[in-house]
PDB file of N, CA and C in Angstrom:
ATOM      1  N   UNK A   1      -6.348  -0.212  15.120  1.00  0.00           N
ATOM      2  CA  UNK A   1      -5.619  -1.284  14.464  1.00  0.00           C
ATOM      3  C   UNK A   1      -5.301  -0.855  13.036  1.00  0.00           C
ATOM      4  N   UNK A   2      -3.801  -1.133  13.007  1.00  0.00           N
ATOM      5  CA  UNK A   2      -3.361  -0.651  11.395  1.00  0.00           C
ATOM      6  C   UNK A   2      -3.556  -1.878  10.871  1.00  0.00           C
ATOM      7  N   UNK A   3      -3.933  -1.471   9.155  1.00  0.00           N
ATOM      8  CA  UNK A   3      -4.107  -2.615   8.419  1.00  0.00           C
ATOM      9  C   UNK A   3      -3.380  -2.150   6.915  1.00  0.00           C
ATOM     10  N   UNK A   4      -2.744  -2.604   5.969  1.00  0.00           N
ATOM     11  CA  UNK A   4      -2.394  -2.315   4.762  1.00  0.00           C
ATOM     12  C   UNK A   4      -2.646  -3.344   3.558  1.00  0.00           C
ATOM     13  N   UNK A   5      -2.888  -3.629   2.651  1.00  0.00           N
ATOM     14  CA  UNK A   5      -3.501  -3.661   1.371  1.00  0.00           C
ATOM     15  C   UNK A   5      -2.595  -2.956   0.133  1.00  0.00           C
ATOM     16  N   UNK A   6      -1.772  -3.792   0.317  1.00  0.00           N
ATOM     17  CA  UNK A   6      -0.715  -3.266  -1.081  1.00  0.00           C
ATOM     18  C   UNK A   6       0.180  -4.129  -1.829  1.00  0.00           C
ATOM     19  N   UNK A   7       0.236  -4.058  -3.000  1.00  0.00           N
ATOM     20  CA  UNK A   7       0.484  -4.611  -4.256  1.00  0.00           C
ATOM     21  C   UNK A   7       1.903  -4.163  -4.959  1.00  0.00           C
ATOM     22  N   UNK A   8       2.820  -4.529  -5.005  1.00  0.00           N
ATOM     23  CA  UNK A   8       3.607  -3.987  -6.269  1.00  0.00           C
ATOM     24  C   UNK A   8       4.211  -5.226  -6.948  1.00  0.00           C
ATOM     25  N   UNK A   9       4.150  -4.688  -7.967  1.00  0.00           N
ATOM     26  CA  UNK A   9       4.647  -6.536  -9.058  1.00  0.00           C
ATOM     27  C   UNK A   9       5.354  -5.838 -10.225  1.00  0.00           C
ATOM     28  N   UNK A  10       6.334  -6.102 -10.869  1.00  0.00           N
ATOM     29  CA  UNK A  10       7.326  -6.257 -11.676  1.00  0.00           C
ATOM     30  C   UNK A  10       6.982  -7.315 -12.681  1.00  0.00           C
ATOM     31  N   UNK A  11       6.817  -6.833 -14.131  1.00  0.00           N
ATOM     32  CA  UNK A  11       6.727  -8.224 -14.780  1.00  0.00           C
ATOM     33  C   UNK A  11       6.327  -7.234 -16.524  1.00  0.00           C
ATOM     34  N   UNK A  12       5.605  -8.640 -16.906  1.00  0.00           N
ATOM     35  CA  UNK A  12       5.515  -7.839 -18.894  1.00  0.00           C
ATOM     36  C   UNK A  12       4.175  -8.345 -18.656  1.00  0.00           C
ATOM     37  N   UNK A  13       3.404  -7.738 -19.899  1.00  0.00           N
ATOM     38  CA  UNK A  13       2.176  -7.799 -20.142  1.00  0.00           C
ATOM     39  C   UNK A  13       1.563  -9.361 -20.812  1.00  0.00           C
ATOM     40  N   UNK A  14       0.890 -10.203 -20.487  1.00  0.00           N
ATOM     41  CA  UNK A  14       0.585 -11.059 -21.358  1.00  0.00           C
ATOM     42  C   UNK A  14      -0.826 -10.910 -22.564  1.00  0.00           C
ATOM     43  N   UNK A  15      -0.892  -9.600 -22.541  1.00  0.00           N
ATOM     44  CA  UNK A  15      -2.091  -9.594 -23.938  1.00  0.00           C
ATOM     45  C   UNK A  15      -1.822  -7.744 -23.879  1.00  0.00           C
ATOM     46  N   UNK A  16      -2.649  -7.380 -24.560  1.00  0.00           N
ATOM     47  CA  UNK A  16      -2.955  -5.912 -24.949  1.00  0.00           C
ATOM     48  C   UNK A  16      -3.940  -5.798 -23.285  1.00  0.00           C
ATOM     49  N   UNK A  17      -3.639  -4.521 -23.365  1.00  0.00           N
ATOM     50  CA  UNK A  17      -5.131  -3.788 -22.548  1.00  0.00           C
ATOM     51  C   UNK A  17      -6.603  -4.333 -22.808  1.00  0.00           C
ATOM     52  N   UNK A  18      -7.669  -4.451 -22.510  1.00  0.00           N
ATOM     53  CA  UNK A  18      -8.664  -4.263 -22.816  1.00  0.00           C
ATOM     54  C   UNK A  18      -9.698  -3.282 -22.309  1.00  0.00           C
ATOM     55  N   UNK A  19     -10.268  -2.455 -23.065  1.00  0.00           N
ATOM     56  CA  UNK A  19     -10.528  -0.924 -22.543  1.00  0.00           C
ATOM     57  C   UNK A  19     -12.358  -1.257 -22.665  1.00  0.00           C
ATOM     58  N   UNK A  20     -12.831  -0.857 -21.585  1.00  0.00           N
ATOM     59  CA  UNK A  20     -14.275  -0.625 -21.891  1.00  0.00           C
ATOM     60  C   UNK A  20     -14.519   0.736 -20.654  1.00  0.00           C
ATOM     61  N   UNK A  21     -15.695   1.071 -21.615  1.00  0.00           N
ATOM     62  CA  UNK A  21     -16.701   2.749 -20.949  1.00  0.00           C
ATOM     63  C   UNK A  21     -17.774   1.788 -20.647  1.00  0.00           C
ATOM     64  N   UNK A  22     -17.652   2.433 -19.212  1.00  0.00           N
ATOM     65  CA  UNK A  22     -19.225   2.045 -17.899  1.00  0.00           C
ATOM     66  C   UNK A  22     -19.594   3.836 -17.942  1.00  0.00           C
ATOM     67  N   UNK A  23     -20.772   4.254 -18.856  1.00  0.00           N
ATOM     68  CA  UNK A  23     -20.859   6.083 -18.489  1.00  0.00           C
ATOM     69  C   UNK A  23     -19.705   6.548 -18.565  1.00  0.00           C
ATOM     70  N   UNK A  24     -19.308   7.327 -17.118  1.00  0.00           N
ATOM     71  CA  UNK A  24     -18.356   7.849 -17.093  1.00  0.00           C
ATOM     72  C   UNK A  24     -17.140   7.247 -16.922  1.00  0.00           C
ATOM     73  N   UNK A  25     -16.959   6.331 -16.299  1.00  0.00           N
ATOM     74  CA  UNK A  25     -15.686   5.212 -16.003  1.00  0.00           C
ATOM     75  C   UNK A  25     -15.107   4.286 -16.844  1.00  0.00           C
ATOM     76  N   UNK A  26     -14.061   4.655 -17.423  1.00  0.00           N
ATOM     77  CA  UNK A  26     -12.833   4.133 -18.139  1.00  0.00           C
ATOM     78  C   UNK A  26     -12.556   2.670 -17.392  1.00  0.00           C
ATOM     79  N   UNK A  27     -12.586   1.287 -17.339  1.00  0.00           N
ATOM     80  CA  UNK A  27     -12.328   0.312 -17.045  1.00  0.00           C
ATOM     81  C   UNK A  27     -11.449  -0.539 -17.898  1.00  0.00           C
ATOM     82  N   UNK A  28      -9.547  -0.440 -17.607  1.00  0.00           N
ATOM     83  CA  UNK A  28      -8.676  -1.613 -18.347  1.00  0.00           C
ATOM     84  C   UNK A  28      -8.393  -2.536 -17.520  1.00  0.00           C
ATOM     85  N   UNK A  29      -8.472  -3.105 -18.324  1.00  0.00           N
ATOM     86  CA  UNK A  29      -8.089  -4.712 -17.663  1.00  0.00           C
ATOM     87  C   UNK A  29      -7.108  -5.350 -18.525  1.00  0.00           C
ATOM     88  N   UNK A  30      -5.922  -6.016 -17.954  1.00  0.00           N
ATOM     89  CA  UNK A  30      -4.515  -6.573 -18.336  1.00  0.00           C
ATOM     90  C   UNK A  30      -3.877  -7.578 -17.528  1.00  0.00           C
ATOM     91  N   UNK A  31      -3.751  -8.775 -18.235  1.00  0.00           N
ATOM     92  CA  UNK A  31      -2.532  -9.706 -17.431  1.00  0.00           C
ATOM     93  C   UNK A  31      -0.915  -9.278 -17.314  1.00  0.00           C
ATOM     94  N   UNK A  32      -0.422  -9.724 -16.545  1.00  0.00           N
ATOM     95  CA  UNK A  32       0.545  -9.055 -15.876  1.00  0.00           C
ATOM     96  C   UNK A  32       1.283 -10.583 -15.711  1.00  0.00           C
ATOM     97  N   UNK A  33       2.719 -10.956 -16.039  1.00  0.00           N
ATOM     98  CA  UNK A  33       3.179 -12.375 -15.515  1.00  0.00           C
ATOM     99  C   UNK A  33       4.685 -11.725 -14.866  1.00  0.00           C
ATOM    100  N   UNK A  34       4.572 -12.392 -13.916  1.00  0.00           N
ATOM    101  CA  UNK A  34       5.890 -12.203 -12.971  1.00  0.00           C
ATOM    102  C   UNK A  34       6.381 -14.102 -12.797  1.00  0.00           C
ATOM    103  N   UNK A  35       7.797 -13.785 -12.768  1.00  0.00           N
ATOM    104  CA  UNK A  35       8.210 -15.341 -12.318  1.00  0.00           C
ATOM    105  C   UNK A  35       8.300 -15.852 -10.969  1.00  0.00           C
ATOM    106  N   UNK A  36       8.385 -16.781 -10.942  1.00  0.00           N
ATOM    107  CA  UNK A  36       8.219 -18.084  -9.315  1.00  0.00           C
ATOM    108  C   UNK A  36       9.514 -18.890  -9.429  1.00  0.00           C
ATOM    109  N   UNK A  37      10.120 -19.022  -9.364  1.00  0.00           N
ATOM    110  CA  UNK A  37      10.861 -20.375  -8.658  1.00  0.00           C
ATOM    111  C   UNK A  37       9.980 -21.433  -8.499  1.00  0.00           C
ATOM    112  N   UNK A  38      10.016 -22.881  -9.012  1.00  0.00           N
ATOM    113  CA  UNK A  38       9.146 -23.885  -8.671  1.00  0.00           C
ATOM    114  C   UNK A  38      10.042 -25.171  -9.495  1.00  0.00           C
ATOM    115  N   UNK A  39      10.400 -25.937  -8.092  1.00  0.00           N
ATOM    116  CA  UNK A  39      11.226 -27.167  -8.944  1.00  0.00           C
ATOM    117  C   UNK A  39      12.743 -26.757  -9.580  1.00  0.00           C
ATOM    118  N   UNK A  40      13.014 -25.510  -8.726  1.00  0.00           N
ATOM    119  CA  UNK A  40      14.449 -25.316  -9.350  1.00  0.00           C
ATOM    120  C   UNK A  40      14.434 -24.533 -10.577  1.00  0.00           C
ATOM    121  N   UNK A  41      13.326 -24.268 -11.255  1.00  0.00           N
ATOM    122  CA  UNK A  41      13.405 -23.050 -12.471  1.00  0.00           C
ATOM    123  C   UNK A  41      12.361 -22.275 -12.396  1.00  0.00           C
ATOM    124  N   UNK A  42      12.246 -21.460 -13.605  1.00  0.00           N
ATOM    125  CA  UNK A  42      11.051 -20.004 -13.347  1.00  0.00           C
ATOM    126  C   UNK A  42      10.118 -20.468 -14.174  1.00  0.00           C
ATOM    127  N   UNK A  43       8.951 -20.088 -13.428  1.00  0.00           N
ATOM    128  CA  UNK A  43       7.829 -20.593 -14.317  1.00  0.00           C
ATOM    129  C   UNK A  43       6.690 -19.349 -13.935  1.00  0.00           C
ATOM    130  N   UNK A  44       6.111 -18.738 -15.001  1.00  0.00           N
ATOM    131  CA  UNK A  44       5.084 -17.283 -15.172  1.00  0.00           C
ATOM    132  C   UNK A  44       4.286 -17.543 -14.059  1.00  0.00           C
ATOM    133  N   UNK A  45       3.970 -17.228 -13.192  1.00  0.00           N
ATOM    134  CA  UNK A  45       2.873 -16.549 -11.995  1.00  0.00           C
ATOM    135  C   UNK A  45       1.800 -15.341 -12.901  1.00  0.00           C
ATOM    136  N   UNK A  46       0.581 -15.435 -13.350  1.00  0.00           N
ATOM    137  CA  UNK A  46       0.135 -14.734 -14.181  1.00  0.00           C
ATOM    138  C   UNK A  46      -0.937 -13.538 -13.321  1.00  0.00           C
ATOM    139  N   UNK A  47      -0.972 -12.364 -12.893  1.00  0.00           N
ATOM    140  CA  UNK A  47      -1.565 -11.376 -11.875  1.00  0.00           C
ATOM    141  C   UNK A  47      -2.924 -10.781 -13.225  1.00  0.00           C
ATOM    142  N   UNK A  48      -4.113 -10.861 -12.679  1.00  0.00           N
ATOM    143  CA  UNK A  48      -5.719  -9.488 -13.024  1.00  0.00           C
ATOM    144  C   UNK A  48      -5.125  -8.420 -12.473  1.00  0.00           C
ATOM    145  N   UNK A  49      -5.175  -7.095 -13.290  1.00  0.00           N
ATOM    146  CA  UNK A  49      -4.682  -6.323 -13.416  1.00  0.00           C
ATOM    147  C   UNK A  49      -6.006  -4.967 -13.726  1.00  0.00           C
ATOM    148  N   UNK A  50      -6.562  -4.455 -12.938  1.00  0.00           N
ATOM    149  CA  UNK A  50      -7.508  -4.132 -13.744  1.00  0.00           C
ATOM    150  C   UNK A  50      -6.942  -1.798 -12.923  1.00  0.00           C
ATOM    151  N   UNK A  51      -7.221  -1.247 -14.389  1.00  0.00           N
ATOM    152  CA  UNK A  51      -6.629   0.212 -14.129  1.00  0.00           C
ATOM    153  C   UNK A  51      -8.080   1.095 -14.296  1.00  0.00           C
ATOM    154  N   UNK A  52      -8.554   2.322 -13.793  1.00  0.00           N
ATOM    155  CA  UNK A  52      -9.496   3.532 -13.996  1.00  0.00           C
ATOM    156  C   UNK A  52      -9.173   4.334 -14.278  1.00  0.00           C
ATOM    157  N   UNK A  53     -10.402   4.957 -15.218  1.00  0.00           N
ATOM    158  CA  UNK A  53      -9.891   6.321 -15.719  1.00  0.00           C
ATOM    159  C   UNK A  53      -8.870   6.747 -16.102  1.00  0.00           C
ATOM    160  N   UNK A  54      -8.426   8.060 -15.683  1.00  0.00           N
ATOM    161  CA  UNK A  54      -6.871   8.263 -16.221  1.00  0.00           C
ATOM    162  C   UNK A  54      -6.122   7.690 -16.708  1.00  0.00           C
ATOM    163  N   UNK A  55      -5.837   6.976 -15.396  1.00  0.00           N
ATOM    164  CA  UNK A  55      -4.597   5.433 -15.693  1.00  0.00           C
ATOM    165  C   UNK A  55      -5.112   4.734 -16.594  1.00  0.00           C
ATOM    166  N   UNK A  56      -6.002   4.133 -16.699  1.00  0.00           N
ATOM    167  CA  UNK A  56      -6.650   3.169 -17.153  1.00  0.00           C
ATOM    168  C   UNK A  56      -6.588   3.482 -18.639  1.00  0.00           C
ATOM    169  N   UNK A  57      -6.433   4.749 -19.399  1.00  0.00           N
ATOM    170  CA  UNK A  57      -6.462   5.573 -20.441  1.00  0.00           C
ATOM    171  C   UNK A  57      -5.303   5.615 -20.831  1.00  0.00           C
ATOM    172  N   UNK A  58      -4.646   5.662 -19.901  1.00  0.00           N
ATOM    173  CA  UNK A  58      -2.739   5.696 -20.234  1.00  0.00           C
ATOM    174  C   UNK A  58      -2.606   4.406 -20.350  1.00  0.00           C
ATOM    175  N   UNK A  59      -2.577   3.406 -19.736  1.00  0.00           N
ATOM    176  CA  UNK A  59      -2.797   1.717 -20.010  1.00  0.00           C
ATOM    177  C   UNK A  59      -2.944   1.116 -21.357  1.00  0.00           C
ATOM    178  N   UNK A  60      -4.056   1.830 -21.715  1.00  0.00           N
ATOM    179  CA  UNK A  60      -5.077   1.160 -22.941  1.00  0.00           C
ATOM    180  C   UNK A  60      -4.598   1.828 -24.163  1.00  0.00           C
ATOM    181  N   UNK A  61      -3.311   3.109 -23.976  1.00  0.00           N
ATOM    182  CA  UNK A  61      -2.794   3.880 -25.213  1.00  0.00           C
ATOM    183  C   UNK A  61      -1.171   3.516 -25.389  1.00  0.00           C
ATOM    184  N   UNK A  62      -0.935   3.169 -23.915  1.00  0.00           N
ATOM    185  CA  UNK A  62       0.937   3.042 -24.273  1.00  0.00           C
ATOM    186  C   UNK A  62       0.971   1.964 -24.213  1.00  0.00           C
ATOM    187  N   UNK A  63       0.167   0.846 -23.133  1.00  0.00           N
ATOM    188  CA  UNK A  63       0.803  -1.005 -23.218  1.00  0.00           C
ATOM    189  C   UNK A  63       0.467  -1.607 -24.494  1.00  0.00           C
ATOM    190  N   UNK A  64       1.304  -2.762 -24.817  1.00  0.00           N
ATOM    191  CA  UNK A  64       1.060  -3.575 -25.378  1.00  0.00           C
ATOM    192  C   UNK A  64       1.436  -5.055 -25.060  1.00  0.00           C
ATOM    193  N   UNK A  65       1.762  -6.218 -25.161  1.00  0.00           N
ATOM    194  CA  UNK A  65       1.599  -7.207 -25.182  1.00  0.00           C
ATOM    195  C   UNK A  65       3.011  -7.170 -25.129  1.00  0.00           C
ATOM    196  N   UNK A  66       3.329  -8.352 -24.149  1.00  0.00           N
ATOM    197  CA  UNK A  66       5.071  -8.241 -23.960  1.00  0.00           C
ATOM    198  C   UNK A  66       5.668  -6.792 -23.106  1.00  0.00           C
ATOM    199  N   UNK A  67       5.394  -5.693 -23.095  1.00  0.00           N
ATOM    200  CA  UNK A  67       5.756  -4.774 -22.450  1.00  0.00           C
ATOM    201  C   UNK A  67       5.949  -4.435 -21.038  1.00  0.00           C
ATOM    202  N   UNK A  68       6.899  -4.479 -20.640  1.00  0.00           N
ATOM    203  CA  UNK A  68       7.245  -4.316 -18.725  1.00  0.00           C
ATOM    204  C   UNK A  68       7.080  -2.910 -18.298  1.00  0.00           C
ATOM    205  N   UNK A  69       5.916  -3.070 -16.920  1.00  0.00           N
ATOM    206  CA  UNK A  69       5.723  -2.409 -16.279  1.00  0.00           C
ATOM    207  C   UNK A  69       5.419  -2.731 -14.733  1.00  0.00           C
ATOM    208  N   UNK A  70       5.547  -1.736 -13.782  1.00  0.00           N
ATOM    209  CA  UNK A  70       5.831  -1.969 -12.480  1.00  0.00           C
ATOM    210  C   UNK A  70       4.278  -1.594 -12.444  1.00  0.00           C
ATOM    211  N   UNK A  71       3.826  -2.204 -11.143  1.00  0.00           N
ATOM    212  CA  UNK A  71       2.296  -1.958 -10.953  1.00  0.00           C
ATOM    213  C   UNK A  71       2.300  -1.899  -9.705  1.00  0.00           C
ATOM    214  N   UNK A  72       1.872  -0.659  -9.038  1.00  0.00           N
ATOM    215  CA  UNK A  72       1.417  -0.899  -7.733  1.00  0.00           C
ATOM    216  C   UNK A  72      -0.120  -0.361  -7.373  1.00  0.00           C
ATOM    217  N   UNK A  73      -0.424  -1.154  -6.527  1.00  0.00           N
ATOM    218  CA  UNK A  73      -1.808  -1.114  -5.821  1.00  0.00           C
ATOM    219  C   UNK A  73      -2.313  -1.783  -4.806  1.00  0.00           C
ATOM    220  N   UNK A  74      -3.585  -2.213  -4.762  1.00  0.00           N
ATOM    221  CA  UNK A  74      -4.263  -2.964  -4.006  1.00  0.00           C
ATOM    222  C   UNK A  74      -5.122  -4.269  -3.911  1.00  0.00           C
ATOM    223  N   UNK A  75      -5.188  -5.702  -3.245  1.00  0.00           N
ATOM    224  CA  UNK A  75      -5.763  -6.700  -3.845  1.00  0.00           C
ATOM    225  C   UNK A  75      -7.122  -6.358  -3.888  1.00  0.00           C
ATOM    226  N   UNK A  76      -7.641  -7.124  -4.537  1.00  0.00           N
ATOM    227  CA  UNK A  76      -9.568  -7.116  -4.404  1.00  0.00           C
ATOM    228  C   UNK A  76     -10.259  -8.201  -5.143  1.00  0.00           C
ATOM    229  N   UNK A  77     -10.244  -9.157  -3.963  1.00  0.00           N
ATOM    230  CA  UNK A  77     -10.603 -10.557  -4.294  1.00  0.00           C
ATOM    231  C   UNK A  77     -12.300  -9.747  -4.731  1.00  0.00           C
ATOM    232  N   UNK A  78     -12.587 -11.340  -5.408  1.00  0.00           N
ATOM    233  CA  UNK A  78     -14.212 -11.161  -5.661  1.00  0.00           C
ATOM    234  C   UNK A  78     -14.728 -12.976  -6.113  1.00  0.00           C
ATOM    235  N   UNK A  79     -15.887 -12.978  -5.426  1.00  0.00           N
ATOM    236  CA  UNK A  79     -16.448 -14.381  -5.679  1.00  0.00           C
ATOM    237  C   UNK A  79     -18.030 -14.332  -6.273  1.00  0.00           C
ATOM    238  N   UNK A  80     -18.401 -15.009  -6.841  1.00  0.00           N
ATOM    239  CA  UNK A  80     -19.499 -14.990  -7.592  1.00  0.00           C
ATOM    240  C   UNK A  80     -19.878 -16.732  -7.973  1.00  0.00           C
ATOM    241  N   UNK A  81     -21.119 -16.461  -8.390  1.00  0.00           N
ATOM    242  CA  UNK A  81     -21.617 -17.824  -8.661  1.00  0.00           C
ATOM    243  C   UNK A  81     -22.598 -18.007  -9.978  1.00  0.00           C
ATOM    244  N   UNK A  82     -21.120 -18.872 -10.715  1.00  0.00           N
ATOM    245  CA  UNK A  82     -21.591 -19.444 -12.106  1.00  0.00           C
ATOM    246  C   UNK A  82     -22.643 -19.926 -12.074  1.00  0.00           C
ATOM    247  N   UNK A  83     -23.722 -20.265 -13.335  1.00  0.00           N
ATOM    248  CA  UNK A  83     -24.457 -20.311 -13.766  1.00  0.00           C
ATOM    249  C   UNK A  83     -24.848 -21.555 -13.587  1.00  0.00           C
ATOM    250  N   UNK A  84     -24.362 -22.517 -13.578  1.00  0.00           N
ATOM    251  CA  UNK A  84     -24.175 -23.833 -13.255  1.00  0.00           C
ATOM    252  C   UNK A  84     -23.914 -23.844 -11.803  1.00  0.00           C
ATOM    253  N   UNK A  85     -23.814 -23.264 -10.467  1.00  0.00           N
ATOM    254  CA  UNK A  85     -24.210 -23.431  -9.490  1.00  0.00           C
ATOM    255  C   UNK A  85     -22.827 -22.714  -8.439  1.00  0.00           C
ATOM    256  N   UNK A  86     -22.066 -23.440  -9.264  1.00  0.00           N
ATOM    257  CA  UNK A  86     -20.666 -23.474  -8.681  1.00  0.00           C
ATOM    258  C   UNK A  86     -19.804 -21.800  -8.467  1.00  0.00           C
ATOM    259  N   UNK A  87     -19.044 -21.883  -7.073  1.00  0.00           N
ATOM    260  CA  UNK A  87     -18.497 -20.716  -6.571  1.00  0.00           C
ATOM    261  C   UNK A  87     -17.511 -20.665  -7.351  1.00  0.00           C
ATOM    262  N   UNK A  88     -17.267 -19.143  -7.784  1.00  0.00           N
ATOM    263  CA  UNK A  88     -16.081 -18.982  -8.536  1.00  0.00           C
ATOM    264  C   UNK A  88     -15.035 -17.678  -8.102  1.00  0.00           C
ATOM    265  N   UNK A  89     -13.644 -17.797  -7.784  1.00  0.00           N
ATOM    266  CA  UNK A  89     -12.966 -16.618  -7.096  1.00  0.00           C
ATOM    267  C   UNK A  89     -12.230 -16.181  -7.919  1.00  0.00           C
ATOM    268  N   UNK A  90     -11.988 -15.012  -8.218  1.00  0.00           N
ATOM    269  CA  UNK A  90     -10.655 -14.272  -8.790  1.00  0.00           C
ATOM    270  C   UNK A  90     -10.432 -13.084  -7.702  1.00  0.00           C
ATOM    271  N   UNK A  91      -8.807 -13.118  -8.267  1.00  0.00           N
ATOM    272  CA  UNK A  91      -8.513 -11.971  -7.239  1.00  0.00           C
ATOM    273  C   UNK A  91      -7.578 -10.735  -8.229  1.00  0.00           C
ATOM    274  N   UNK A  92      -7.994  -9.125  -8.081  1.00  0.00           N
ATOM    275  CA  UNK A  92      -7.782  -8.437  -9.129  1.00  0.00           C
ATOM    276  C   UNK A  92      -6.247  -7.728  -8.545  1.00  0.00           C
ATOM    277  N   UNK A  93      -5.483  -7.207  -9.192  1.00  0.00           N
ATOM    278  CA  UNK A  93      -5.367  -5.966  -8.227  1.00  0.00           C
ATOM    279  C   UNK A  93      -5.151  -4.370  -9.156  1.00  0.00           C
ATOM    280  N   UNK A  94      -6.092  -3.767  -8.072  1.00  0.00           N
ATOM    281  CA  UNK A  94      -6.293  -2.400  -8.388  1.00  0.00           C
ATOM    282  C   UNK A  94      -5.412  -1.719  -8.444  1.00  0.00           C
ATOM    283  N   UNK A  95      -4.952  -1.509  -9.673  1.00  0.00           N
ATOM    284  CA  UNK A  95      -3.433  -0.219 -10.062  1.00  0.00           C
ATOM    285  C   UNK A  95      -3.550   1.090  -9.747  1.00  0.00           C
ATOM    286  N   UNK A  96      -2.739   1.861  -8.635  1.00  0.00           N
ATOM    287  CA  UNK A  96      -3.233   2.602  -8.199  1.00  0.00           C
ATOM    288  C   UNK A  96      -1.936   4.018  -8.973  1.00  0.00           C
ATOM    289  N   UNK A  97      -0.674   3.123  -9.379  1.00  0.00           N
ATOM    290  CA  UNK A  97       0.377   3.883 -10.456  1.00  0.00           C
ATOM    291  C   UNK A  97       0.956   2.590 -11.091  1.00  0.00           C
ATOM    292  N   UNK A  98       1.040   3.050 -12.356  1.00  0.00           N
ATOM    293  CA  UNK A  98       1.891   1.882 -13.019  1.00  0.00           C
ATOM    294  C   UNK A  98       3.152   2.774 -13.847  1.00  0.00           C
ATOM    295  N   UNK A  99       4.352   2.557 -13.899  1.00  0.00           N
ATOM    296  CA  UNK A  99       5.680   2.840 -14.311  1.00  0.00           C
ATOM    297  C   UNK A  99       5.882   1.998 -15.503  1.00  0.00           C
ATOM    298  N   UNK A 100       5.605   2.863 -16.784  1.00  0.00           N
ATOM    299  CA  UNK A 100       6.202   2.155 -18.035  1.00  0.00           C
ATOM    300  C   UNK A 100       7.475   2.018 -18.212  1.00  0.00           C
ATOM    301  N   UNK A 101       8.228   0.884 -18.126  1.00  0.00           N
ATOM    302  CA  UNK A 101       9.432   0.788 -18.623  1.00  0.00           C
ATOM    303  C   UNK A 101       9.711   0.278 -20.000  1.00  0.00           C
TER     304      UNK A 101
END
């Protein structure tokens, strides 16, 4: 059974990169807003964006805030449980090339 897991989104950055070192692993993380149609006009759809290493290095040196880039990758939901009891979901997606425009 074939299965695929893929991402590509078109859109501008809504903040800077944010760059952190795990040891060896480079971890950026970036919002990404693409538009929707809703009610007859466009309204921001906002994508977790999170890049490694390399990329993740190129990310955190050329983006900035407002800047369009194409992102492709893979989803990767994740759920966890706040402190206060309650289930909490985000869903990322893993940049596997991103195209600075």
């Amino acid at each position: 059974m074939k299965t695929i897991n893929e991402v590509r989104l078109l859109g501008a950055l809504g903040g800077d990169p944010e760059k952190k070192v795990h040891g060896e692993t480079t971890v950026v993380h970036f919002s990404l807003a693409t538009n929707t149609k809703k009610g007859g006009k466009e309204v921001p759809q906002w994508h977790n964006i999170v890049a490694f290493n390399k990329l993740g290095e190129l990310c955190a040196e050329h983006l900035e805030k407002g800047k369009r880039v194409m992102v492709s990758g893979s989803l990767n939901p994740k759920q966890w449980e706040a402190d206060d009891g309650t289930k909490r979901y985000k869903t990322e997606i893993v940049a596997e090339d991103v195209v600075f425009l």
